[in-house]
PDB file of N, CA and C in Angstrom:
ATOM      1  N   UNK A   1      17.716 -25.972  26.383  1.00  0.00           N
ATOM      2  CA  UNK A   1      18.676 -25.520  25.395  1.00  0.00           C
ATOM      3  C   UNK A   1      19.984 -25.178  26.124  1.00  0.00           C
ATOM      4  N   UNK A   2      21.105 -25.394  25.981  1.00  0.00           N
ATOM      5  CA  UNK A   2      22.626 -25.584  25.801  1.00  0.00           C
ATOM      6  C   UNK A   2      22.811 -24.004  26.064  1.00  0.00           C
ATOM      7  N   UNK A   3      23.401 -23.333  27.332  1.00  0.00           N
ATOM      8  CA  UNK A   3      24.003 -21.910  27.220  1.00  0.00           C
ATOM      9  C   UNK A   3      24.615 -21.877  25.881  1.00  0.00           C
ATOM     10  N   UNK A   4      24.605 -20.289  25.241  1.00  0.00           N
ATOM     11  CA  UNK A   4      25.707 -20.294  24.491  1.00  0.00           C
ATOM     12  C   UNK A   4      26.844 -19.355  24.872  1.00  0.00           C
ATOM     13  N   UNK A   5      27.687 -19.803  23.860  1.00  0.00           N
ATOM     14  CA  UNK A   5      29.319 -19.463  24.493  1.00  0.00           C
ATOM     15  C   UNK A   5      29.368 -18.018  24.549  1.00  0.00           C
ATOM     16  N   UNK A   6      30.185 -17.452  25.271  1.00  0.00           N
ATOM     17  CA  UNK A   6      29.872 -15.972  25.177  1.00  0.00           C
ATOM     18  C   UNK A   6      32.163 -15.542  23.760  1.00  0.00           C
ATOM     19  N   UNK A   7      31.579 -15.019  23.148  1.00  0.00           N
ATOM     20  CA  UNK A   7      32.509 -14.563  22.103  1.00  0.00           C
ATOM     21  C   UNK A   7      33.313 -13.150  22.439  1.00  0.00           C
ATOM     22  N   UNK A   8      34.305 -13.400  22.839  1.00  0.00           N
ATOM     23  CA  UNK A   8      35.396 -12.111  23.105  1.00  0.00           C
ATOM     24  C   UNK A   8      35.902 -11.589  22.457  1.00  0.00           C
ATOM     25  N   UNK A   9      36.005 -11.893  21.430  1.00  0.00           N
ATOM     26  CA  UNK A   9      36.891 -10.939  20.164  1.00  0.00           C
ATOM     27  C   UNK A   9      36.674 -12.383  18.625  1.00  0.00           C
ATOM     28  N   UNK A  10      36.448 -11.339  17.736  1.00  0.00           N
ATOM     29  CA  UNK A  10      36.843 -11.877  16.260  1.00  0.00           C
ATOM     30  C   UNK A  10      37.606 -11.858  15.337  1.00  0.00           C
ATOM     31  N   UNK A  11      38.630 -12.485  15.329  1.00  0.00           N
ATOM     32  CA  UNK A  11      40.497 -12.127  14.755  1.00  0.00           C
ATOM     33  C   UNK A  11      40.111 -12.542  13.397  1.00  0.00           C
ATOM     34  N   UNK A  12      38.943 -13.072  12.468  1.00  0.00           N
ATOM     35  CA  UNK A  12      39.213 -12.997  11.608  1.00  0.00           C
ATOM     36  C   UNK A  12      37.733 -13.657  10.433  1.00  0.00           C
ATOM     37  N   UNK A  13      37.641 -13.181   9.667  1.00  0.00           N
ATOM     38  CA  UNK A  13      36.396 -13.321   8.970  1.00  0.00           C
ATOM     39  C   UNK A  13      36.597 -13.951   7.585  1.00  0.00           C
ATOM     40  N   UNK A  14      36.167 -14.007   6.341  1.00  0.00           N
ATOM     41  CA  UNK A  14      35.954 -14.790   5.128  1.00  0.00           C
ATOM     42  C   UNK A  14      34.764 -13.991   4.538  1.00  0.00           C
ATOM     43  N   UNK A  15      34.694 -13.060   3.410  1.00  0.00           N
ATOM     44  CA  UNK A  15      33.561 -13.131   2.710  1.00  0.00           C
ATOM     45  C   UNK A  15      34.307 -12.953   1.100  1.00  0.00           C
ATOM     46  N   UNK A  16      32.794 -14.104   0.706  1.00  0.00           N
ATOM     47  CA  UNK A  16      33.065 -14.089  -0.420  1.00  0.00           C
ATOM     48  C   UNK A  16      32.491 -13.040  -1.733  1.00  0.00           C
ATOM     49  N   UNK A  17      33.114 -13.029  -2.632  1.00  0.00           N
ATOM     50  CA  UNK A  17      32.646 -11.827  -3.586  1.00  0.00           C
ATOM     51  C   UNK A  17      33.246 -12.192  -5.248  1.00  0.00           C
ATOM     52  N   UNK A  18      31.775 -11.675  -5.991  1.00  0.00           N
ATOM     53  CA  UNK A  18      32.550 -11.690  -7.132  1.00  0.00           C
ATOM     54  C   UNK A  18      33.465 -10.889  -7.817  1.00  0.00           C
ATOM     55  N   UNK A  19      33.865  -9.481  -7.595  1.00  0.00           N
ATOM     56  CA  UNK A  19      33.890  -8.483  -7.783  1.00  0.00           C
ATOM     57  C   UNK A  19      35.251  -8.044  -6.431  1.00  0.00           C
ATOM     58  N   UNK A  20      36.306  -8.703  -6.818  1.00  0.00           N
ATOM     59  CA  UNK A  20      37.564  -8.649  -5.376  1.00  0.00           C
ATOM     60  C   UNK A  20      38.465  -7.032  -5.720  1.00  0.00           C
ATOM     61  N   UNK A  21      38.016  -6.151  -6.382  1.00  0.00           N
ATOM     62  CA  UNK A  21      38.770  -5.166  -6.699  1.00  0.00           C
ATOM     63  C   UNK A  21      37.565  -4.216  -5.970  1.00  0.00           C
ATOM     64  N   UNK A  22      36.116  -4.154  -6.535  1.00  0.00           N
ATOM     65  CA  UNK A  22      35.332  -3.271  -6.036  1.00  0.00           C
ATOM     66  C   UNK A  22      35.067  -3.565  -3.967  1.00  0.00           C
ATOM     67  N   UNK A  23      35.252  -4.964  -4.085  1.00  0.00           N
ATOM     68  CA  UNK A  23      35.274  -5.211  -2.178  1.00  0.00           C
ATOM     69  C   UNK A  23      36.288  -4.528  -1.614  1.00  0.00           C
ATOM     70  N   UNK A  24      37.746  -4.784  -2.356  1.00  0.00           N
ATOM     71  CA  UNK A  24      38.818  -3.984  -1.992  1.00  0.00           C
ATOM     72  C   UNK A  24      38.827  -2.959  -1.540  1.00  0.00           C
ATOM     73  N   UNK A  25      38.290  -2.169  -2.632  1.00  0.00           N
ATOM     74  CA  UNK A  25      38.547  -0.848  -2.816  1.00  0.00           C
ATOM     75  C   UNK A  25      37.231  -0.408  -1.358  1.00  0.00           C
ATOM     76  N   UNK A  26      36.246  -0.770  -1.494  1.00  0.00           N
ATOM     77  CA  UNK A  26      35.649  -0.524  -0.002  1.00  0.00           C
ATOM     78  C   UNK A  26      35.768  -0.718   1.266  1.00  0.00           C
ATOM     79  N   UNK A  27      36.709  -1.898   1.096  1.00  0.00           N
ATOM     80  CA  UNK A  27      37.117  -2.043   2.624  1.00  0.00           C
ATOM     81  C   UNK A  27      38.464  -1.153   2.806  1.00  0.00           C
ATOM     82  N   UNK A  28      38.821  -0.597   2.250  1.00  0.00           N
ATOM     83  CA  UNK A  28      40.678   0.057   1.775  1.00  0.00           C
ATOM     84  C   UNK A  28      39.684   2.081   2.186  1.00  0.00           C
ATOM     85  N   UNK A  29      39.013   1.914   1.052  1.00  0.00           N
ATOM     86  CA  UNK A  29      38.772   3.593   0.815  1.00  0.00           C
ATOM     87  C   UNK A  29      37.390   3.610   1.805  1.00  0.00           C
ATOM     88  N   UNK A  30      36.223   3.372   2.239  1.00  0.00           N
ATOM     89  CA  UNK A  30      35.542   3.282   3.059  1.00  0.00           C
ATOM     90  C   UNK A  30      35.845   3.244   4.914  1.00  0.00           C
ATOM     91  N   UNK A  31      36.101   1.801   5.049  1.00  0.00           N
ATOM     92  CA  UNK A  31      36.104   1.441   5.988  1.00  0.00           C
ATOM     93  C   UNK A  31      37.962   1.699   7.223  1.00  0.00           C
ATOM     94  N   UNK A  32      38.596   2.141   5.884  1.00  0.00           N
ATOM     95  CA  UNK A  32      39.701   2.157   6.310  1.00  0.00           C
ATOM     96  C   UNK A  32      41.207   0.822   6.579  1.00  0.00           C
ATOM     97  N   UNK A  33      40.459   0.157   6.215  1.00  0.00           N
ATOM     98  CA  UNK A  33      41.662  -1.240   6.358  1.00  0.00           C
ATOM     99  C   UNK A  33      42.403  -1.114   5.217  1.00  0.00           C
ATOM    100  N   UNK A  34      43.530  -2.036   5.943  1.00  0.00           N
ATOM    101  CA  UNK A  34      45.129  -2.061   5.068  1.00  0.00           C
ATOM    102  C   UNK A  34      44.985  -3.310   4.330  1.00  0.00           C
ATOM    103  N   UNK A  35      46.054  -3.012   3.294  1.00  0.00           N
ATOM    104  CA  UNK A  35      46.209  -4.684   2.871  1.00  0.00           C
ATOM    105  C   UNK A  35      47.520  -5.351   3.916  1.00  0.00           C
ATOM    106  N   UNK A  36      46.832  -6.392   3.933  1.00  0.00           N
ATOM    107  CA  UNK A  36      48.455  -7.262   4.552  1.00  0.00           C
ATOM    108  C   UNK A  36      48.870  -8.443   3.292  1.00  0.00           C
ATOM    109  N   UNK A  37      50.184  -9.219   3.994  1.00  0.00           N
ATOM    110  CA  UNK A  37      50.216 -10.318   2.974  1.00  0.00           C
ATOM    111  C   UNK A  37      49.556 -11.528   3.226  1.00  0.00           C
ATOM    112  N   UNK A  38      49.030 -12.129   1.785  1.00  0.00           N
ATOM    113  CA  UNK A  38      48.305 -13.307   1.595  1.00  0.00           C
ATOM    114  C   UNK A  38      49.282 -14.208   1.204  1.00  0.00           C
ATOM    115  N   UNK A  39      49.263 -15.347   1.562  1.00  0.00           N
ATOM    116  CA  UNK A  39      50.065 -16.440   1.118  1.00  0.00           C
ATOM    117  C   UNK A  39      49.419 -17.065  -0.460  1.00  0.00           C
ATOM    118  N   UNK A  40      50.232 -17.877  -1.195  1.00  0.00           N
ATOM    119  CA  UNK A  40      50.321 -17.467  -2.660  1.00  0.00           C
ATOM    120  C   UNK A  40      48.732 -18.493  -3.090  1.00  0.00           C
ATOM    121  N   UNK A  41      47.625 -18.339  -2.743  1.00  0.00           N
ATOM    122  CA  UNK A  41      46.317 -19.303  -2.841  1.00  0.00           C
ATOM    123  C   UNK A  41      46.256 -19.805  -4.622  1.00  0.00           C
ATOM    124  N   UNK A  42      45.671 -20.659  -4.681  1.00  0.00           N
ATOM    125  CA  UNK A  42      45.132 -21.232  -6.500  1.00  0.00           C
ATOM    126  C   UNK A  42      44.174 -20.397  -6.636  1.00  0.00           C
ATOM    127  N   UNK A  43      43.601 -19.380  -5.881  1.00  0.00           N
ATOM    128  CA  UNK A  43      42.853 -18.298  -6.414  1.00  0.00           C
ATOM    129  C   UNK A  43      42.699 -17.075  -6.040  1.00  0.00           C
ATOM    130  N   UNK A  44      41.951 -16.323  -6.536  1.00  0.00           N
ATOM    131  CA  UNK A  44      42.167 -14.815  -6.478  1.00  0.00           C
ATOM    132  C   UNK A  44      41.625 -14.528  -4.783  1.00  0.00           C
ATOM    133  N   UNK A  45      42.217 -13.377  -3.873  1.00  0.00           N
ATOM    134  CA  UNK A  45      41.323 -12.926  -3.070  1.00  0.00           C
ATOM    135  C   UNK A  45      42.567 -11.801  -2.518  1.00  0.00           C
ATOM    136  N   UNK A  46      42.036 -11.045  -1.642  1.00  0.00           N
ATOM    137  CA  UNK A  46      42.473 -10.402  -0.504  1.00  0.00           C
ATOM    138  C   UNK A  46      42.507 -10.355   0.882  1.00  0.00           C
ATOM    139  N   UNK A  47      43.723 -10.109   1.587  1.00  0.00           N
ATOM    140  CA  UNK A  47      43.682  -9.848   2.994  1.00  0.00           C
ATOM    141  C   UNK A  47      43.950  -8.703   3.610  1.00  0.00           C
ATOM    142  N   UNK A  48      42.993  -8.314   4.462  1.00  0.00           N
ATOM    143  CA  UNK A  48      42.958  -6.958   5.117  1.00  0.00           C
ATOM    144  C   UNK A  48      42.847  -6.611   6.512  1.00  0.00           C
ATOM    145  N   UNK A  49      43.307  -5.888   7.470  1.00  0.00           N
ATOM    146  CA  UNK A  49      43.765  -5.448   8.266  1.00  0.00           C
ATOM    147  C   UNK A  49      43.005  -4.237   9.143  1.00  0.00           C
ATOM    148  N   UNK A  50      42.504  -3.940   9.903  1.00  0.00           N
ATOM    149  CA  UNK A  50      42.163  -3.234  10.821  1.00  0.00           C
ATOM    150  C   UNK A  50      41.232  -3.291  12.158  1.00  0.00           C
ATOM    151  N   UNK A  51      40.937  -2.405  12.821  1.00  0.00           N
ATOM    152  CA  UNK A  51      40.719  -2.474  14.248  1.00  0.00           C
ATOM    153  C   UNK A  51      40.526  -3.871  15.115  1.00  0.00           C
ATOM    154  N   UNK A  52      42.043  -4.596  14.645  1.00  0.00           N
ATOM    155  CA  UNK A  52      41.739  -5.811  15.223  1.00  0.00           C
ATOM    156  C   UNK A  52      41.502  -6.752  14.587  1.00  0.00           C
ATOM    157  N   UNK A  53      41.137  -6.688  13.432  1.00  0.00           N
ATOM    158  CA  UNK A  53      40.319  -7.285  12.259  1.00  0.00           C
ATOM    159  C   UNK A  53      41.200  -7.989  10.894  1.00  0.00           C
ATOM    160  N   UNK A  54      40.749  -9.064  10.765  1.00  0.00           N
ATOM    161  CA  UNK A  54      41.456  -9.456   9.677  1.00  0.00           C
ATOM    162  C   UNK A  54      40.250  -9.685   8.892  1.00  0.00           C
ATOM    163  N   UNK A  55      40.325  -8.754   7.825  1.00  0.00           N
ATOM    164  CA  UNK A  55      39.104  -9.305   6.728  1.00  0.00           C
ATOM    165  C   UNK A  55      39.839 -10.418   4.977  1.00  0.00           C
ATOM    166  N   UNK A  56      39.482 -11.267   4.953  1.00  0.00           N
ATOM    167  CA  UNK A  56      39.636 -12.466   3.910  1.00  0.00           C
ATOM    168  C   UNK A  56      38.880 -12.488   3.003  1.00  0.00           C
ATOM    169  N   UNK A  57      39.001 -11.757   1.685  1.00  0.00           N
ATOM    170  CA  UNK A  57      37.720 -11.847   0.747  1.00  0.00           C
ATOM    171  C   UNK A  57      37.987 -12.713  -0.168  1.00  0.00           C
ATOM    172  N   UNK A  58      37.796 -13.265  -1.029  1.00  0.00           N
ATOM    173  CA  UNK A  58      37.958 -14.600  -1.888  1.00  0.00           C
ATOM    174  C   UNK A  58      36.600 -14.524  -2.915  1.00  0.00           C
ATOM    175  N   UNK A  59      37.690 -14.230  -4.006  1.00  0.00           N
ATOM    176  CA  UNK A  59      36.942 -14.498  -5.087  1.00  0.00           C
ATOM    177  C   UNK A  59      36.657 -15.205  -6.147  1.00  0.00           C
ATOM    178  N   UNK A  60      35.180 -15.239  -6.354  1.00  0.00           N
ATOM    179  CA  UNK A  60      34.167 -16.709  -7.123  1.00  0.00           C
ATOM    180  C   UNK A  60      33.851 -15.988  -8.513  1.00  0.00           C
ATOM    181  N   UNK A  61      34.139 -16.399  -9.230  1.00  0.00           N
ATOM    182  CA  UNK A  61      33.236 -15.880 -10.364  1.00  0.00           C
ATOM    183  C   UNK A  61      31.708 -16.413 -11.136  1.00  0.00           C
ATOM    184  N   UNK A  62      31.194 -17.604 -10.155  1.00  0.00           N
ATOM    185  CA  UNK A  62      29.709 -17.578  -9.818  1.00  0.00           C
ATOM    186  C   UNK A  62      29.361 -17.777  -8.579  1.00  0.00           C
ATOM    187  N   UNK A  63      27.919 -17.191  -8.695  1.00  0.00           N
ATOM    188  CA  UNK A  63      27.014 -16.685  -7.348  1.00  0.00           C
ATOM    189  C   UNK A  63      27.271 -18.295  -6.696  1.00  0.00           C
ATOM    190  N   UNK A  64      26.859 -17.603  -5.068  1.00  0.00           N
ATOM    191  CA  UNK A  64      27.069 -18.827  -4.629  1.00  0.00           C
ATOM    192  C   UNK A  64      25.761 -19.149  -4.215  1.00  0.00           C
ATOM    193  N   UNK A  65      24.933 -20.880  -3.655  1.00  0.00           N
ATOM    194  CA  UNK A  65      23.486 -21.232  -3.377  1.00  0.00           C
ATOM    195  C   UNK A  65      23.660 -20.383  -1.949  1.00  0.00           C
ATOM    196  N   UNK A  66      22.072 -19.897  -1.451  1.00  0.00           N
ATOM    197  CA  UNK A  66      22.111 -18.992  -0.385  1.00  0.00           C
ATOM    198  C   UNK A  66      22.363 -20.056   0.594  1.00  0.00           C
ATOM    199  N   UNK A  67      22.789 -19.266   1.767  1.00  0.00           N
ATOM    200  CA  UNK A  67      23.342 -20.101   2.815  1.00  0.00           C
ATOM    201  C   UNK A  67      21.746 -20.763   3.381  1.00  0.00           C
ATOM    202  N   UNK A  68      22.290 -21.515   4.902  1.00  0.00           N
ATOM    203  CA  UNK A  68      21.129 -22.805   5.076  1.00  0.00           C
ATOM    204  C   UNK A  68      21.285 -21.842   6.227  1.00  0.00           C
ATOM    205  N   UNK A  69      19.620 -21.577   6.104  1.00  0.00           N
ATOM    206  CA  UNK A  69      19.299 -20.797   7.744  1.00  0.00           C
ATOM    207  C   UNK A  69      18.544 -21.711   8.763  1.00  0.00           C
ATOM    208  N   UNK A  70      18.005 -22.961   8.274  1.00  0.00           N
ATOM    209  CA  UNK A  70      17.706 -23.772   9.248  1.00  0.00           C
ATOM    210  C   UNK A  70      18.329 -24.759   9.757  1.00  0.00           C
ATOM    211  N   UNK A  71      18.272 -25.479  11.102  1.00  0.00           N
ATOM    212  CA  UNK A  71      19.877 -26.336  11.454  1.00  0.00           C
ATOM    213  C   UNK A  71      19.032 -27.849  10.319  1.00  0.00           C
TER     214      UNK A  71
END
């Protein structure tokens, strides 16, 4: 098996949600991150800001199929 890469920092993430006001509001009043600016997308989401961190939430208004845990 192939070393794997070793990862130094994570500038930036994507989760998705149906519910982009209640994610907000937890990553804002919880966790402490800012909003920054989003460029003008064809759909709803947020971008957020802290320790380094850019969090990207994007919102679906249906569930999405669970992700593929086998390769």
């Amino acid at each position: 098996m192939p070393e794997a890469l070793s990862v130094e920092f994570i500038h930036h993430v994507s989760r998705v949600t149906r519910d982009l006001e209640r994610s907000r509001e937890f990553y804002i009043d919880v966790l402490g991150f800012q909003p920054i600016q989003r460029p003008n997308f064809s759909f709803p989401g947020a971008w957020l800001f802290n320790y380094g961190l850019q969090i990207h939430l994007i919102q679906t208004p249906e569930p999405l199929d669970p992700p593929i845990t086998e390769p």
